[in-house]
N, C-alpha and C. Protein backbone atom coordinates (compact mmCIF):
# COMPACT_ATOMS: atom_id res chain seq x y z
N UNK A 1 30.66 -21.97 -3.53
CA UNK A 1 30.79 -22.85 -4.68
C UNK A 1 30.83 -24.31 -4.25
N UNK A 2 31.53 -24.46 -2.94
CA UNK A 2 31.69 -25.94 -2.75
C UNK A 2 30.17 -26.31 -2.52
N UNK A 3 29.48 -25.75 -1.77
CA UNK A 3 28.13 -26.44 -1.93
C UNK A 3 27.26 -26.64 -3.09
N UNK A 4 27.52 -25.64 -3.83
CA UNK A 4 26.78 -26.67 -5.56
C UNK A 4 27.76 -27.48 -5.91
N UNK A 5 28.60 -27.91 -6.04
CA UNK A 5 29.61 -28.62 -6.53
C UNK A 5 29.31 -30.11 -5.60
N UNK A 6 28.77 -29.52 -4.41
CA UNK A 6 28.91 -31.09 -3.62
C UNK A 6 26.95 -31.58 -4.09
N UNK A 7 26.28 -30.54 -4.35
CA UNK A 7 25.21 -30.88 -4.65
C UNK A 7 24.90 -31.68 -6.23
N UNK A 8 25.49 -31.48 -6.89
CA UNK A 8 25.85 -31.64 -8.20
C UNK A 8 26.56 -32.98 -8.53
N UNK A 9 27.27 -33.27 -7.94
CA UNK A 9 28.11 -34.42 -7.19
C UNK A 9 27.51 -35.22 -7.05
N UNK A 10 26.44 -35.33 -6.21
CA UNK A 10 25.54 -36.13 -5.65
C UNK A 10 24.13 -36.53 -6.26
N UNK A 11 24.13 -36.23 -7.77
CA UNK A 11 23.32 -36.02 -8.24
C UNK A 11 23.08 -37.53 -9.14
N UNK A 12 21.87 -38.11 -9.03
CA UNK A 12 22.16 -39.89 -9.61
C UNK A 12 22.33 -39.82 -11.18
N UNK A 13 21.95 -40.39 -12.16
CA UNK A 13 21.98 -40.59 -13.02
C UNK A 13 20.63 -40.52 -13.79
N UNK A 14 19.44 -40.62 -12.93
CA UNK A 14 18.18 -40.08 -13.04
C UNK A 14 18.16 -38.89 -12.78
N UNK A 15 18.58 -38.14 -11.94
CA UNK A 15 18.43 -36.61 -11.75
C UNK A 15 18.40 -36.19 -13.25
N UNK A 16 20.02 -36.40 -14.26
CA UNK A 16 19.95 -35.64 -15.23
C UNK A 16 18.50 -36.11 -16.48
N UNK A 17 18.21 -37.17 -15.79
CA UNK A 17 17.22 -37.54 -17.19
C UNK A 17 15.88 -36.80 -16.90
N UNK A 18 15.82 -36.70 -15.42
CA UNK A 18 15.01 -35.46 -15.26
C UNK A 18 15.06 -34.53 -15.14
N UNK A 19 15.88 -33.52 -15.66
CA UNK A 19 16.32 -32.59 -16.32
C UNK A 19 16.24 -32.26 -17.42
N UNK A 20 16.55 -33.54 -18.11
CA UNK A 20 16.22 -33.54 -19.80
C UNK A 20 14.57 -33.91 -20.08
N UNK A 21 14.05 -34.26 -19.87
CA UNK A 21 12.75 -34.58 -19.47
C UNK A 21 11.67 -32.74 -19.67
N UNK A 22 12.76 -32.27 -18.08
CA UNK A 22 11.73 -30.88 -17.85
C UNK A 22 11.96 -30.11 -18.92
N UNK A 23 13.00 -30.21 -19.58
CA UNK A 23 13.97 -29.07 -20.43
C UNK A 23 12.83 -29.28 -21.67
N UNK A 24 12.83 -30.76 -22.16
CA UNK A 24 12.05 -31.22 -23.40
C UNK A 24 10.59 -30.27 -23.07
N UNK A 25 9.77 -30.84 -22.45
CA UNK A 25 8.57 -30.34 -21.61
C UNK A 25 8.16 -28.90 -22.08
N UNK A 26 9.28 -27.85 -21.15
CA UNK A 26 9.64 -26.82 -22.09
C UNK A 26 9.79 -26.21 -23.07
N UNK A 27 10.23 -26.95 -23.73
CA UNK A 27 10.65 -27.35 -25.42
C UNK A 27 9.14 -27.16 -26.23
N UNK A 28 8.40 -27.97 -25.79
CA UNK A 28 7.09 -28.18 -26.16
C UNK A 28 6.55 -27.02 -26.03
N UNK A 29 6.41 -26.35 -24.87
CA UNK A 29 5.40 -24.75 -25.04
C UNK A 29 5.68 -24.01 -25.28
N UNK A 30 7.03 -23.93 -25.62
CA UNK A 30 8.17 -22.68 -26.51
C UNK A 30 8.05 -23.04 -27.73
N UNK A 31 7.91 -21.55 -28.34
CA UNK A 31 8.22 -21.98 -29.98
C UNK A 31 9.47 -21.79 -30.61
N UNK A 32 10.73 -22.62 -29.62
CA UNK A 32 11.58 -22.56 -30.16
C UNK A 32 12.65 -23.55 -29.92
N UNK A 33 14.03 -24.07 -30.66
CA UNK A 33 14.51 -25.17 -30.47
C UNK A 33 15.67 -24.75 -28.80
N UNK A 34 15.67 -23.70 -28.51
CA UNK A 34 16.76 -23.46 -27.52
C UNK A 34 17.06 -24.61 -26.47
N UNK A 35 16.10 -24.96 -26.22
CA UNK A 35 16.27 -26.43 -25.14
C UNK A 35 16.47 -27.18 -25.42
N UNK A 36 15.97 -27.28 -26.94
CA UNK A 36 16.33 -28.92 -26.89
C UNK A 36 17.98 -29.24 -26.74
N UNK A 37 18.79 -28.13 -26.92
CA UNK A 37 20.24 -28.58 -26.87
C UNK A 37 20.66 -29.27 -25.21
N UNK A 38 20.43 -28.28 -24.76
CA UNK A 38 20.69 -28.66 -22.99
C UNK A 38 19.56 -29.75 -22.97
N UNK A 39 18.45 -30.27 -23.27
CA UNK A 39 17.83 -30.93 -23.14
C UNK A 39 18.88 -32.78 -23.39
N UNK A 40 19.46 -32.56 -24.76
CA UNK A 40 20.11 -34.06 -25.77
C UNK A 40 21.45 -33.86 -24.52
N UNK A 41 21.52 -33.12 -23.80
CA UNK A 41 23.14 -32.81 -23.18
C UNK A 41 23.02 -33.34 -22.13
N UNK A 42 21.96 -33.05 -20.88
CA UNK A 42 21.45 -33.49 -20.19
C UNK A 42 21.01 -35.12 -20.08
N UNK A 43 20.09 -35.64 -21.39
CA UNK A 43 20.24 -37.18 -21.19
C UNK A 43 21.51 -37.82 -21.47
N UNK A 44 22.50 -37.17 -22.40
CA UNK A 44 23.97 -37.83 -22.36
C UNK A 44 24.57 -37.73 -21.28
N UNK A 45 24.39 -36.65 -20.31
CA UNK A 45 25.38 -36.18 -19.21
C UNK A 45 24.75 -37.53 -18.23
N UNK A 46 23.45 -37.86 -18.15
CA UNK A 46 23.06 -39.25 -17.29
C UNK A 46 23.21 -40.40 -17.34
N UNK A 47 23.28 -40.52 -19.38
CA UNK A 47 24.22 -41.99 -19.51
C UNK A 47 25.66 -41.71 -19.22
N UNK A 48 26.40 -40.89 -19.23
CA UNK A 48 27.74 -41.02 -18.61
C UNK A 48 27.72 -41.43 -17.12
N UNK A 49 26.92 -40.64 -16.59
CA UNK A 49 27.41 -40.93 -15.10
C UNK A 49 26.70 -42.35 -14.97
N UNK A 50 25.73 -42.79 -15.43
CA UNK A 50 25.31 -44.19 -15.35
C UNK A 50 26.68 -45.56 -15.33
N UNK A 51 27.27 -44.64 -17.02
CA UNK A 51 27.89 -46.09 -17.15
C UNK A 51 29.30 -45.37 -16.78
N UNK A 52 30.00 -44.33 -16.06
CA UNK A 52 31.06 -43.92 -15.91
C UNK A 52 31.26 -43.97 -14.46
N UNK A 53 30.08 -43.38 -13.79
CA UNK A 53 29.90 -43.61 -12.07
C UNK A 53 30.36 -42.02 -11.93
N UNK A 54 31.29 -42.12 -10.80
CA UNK A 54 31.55 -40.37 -10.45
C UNK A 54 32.75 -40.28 -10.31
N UNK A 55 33.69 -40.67 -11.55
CA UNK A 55 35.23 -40.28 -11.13
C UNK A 55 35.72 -39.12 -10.14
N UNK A 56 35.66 -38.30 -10.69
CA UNK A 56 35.97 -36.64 -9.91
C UNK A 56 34.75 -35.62 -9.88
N UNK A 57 34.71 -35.14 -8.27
CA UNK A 57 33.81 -34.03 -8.25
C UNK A 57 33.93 -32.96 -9.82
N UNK A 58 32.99 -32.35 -10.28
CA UNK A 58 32.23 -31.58 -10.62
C UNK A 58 32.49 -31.95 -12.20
N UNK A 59 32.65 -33.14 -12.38
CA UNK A 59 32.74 -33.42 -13.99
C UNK A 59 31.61 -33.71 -14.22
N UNK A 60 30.58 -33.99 -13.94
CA UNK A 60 28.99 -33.71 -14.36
C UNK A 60 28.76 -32.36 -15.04
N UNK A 61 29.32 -31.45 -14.27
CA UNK A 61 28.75 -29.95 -14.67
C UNK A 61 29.62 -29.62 -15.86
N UNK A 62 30.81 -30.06 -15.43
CA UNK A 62 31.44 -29.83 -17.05
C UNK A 62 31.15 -30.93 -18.68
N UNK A 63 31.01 -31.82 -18.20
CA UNK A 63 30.41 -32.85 -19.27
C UNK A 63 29.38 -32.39 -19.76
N UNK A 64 28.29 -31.34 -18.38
CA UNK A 64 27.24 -30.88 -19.27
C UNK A 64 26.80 -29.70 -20.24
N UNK A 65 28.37 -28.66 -19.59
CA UNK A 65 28.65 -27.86 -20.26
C UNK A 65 28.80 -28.17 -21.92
N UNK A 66 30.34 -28.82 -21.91
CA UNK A 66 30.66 -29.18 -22.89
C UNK A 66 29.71 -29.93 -23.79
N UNK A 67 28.71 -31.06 -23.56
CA UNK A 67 27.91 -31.41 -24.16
C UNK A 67 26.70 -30.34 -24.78
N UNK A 68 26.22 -30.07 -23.74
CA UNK A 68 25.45 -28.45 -24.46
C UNK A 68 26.09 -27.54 -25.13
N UNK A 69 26.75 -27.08 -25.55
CA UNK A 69 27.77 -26.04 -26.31
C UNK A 69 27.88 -27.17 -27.69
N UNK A 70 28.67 -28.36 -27.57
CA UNK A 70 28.36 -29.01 -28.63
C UNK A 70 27.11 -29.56 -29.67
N UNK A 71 25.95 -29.58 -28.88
CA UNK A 71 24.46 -29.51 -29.27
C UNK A 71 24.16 -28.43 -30.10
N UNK A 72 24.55 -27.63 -29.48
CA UNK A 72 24.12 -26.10 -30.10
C UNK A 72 24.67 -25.46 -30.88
N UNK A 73 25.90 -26.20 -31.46
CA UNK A 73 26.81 -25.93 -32.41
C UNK A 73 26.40 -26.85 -33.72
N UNK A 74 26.41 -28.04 -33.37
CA UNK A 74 25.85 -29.23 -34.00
C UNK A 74 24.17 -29.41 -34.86
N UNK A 75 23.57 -29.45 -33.82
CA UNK A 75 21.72 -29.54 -33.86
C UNK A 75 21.41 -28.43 -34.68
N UNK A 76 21.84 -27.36 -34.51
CA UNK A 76 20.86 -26.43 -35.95
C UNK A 76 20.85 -26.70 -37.02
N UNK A 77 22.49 -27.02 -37.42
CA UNK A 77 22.76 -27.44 -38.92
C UNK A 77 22.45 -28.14 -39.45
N UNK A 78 21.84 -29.26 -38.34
CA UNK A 78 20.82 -30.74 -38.82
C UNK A 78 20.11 -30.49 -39.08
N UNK A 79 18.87 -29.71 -38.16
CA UNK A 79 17.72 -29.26 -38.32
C UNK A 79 17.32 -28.48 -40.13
N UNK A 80 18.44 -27.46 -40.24
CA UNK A 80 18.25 -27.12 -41.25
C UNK A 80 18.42 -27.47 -42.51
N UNK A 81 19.42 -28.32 -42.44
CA UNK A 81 19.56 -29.22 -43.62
C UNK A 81 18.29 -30.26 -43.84
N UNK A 82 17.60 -30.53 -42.55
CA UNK A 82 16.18 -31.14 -42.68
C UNK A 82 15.20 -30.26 -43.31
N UNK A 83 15.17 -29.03 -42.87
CA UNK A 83 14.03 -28.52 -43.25
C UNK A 83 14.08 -28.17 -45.09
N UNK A 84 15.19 -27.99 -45.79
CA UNK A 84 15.68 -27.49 -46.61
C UNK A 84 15.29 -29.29 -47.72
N UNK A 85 15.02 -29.89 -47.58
CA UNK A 85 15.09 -30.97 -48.42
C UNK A 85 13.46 -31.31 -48.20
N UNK A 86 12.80 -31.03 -49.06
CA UNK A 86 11.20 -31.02 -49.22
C UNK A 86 10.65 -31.21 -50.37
N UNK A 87 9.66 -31.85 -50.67
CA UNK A 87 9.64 -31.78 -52.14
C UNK A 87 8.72 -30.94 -52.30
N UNK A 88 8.10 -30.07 -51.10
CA UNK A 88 6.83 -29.39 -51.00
C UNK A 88 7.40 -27.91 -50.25
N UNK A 89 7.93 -26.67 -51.75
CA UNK A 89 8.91 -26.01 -50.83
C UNK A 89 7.59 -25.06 -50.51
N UNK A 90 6.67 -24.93 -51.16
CA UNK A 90 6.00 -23.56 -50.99
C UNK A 90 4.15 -24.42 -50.09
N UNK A 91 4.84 -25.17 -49.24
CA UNK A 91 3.50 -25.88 -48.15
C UNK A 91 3.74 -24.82 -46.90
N UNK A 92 3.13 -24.38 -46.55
CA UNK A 92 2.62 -23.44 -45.06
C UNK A 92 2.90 -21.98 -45.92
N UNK A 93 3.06 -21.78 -47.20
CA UNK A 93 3.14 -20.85 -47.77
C UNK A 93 2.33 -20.34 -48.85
N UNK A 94 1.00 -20.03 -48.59
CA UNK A 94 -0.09 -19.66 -49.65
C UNK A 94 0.23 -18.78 -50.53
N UNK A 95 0.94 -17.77 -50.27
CA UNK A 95 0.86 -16.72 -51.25
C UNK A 95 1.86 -17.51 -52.17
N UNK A 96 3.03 -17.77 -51.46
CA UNK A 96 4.18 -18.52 -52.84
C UNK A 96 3.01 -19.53 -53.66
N UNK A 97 2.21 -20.15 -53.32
CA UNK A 97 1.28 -21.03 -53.83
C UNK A 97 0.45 -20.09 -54.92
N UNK A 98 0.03 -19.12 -54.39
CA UNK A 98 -0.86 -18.68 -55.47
C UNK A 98 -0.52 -17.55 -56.79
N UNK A 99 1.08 -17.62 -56.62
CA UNK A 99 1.52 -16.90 -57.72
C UNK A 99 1.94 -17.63 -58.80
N UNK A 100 1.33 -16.80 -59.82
CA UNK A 100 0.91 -17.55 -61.24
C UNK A 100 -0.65 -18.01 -61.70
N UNK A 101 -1.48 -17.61 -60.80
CA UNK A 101 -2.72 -18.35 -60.57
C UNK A 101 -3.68 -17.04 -61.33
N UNK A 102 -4.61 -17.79 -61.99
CA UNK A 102 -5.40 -16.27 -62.74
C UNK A 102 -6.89 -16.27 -61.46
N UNK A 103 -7.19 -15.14 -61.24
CA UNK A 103 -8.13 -14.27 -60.58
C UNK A 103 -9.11 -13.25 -61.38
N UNK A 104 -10.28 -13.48 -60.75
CA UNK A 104 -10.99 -12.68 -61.56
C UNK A 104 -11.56 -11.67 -60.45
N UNK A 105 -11.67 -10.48 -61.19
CA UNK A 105 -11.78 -9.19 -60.40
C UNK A 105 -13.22 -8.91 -60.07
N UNK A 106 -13.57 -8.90 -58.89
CA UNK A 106 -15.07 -8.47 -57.93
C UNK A 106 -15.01 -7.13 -57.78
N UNK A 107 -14.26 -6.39 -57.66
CA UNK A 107 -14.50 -5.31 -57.13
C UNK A 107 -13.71 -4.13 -58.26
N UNK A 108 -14.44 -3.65 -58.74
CA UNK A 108 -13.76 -2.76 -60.13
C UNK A 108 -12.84 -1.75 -58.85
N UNK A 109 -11.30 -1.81 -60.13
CA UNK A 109 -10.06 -1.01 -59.22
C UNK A 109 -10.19 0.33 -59.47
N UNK A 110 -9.65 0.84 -58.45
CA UNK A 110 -9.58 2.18 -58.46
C UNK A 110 -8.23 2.78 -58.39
N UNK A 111 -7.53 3.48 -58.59
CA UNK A 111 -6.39 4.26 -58.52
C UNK A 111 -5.41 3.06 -58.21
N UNK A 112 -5.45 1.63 -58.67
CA UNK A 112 -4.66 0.34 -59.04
C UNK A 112 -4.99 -0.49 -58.24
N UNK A 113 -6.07 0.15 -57.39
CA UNK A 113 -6.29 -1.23 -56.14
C UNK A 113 -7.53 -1.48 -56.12
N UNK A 114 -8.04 -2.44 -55.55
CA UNK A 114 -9.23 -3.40 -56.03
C UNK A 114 -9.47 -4.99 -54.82
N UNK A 115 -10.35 -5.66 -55.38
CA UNK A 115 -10.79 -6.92 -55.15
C UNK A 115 -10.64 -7.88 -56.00
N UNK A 116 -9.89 -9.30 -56.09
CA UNK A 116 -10.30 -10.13 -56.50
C UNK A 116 -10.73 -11.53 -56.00
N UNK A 117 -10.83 -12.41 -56.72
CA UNK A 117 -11.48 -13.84 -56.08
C UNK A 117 -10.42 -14.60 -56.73
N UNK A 118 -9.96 -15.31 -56.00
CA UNK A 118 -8.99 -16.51 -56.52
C UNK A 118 -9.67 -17.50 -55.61
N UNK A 119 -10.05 -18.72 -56.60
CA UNK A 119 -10.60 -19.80 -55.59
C UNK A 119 -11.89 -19.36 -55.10
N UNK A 120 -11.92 -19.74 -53.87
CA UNK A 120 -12.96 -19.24 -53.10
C UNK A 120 -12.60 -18.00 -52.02
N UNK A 121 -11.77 -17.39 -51.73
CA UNK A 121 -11.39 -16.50 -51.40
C UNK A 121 -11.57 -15.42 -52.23
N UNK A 122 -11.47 -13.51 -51.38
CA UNK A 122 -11.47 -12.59 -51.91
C UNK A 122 -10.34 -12.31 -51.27
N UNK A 123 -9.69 -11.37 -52.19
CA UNK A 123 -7.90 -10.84 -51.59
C UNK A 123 -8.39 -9.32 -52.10
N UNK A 124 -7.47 -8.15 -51.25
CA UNK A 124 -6.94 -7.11 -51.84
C UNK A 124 -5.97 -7.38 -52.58
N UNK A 125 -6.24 -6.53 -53.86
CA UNK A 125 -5.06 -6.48 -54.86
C UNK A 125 -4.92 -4.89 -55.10
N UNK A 126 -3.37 -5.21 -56.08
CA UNK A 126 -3.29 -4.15 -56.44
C UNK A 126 -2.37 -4.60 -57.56
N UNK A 127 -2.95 -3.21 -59.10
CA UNK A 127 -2.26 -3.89 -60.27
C UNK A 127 -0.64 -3.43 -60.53
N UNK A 128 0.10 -4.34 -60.67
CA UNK A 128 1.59 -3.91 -60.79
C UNK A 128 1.69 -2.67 -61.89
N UNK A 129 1.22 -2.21 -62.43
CA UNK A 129 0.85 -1.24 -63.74
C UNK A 129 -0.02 -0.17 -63.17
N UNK A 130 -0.89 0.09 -62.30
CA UNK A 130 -1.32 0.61 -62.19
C UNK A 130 -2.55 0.56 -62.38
N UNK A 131 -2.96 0.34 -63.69
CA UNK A 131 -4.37 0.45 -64.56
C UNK A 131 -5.79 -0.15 -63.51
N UNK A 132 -6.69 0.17 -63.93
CA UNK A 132 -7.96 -0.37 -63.11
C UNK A 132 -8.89 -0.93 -64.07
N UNK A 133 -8.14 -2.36 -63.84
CA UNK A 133 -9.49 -3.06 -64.71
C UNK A 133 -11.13 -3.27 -64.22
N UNK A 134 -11.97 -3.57 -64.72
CA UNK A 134 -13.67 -3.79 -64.21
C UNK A 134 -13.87 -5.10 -63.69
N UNK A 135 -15.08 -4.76 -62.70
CA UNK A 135 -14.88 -6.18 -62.08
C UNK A 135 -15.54 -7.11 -63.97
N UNK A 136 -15.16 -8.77 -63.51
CA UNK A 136 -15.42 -9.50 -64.33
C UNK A 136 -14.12 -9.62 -64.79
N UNK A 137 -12.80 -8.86 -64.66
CA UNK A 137 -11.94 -8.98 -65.66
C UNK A 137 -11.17 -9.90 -64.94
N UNK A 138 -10.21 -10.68 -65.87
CA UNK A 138 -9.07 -11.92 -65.55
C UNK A 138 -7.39 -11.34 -65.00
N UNK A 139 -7.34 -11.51 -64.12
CA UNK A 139 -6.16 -11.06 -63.64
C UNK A 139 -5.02 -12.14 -63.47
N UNK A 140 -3.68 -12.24 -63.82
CA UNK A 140 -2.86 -13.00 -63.17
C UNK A 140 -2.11 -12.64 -61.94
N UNK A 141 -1.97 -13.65 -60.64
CA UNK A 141 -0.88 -12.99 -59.66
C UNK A 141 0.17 -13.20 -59.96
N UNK A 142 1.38 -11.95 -59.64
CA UNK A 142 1.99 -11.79 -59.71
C UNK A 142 3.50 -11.88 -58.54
N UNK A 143 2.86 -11.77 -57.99
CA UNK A 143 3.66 -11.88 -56.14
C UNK A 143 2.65 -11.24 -54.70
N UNK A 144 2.76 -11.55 -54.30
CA UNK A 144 1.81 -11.68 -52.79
C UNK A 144 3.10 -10.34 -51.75
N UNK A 145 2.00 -9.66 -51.14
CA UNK A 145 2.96 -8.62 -50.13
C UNK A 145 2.02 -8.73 -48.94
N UNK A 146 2.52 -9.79 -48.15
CA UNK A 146 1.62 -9.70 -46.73
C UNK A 146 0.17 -10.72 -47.28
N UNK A 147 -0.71 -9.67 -46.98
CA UNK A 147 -1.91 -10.33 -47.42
C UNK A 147 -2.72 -9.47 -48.39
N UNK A 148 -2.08 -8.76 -49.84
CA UNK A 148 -2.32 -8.84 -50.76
C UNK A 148 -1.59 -9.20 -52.08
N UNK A 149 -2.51 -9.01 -52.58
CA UNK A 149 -1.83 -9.82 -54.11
C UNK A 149 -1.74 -8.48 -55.09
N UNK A 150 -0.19 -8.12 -55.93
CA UNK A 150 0.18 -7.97 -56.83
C UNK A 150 -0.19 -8.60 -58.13
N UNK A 151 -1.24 -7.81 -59.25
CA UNK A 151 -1.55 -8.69 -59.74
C UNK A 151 -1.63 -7.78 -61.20
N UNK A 152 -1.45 -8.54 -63.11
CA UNK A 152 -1.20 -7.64 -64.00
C UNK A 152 -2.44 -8.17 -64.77
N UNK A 153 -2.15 -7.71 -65.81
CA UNK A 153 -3.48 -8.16 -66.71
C UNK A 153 -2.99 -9.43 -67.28
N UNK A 154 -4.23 -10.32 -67.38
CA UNK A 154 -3.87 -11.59 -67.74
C UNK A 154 -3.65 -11.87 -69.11
């Protein structure tokens, strides 16, 4: 232990920003926020020792502890309170987009399932009722399952 502790020790104030640096980096080809915590912990843990210097061996590692644990307690709840305030709730979400939307039927249904065209697209559907309307007929969607559309008579 004493030798990471003396390695750690010795570590400048740039070390941790390159740390936070690689962590970010990371960050980027992951599809996920896990780094960025140790990442925001890491550039704080380098302005401390910048403007604090090195009081006592191994308070780097604990500053960076404690700073990461606090990130990761902290940073989601931001994040999500960001994502949650949109004025655009149903954007990266087509199907929430296309319910309510009338469709007209290409492909006459059979035993409730079928083709229609909404837009310029063709979707599998299927009628919440059952029934099999002919193609030509007007359908409304109703709710989206995956990548078909639930859809009743219009």
């Amino acid at each position: 232990m004493e030798p990471f502790v003396t390695l750690i020790d010795s570590v400048p104030f740039w070390g941790w920003w390159v740390l936070a640096i690689a962590l970010v980096a990371f960050e980027v080809v992951l599809p996920t926020t896990h780094l960025l915590w140790p990442a925001i912990a890491a550039f704080v843990t380098g302005v401390l020792v910048l403007v604090l210097g090195d009081p006592f061996p191994a308070w780097q590692v604990a500053a960076f502890a404690v700073l990461t644990v606090v990130a990761a307690l902290i940073g989601p709840r931001y994040l999500q309170r960001t994502y949650e305030e949109t004025d655009h709730p149903e954007l990266n979400r087509r199907g929430a987009r296309v319910t309510g939307e009338i469709a007209t039927v290409v492909e006459a249904f059979a035993s409730g399932k079928g083709k229609v065209k909404l837009g310029d697209t063709q979707w599998l559907a299927t009628m919440k009722d059952g029934s099999n309307p002919q193609a030509g007929a007007q359908v409304k969607v109703v709710e989206v399952e995956g990548t078909k559309l639930v859809v009743a008579s219009a």
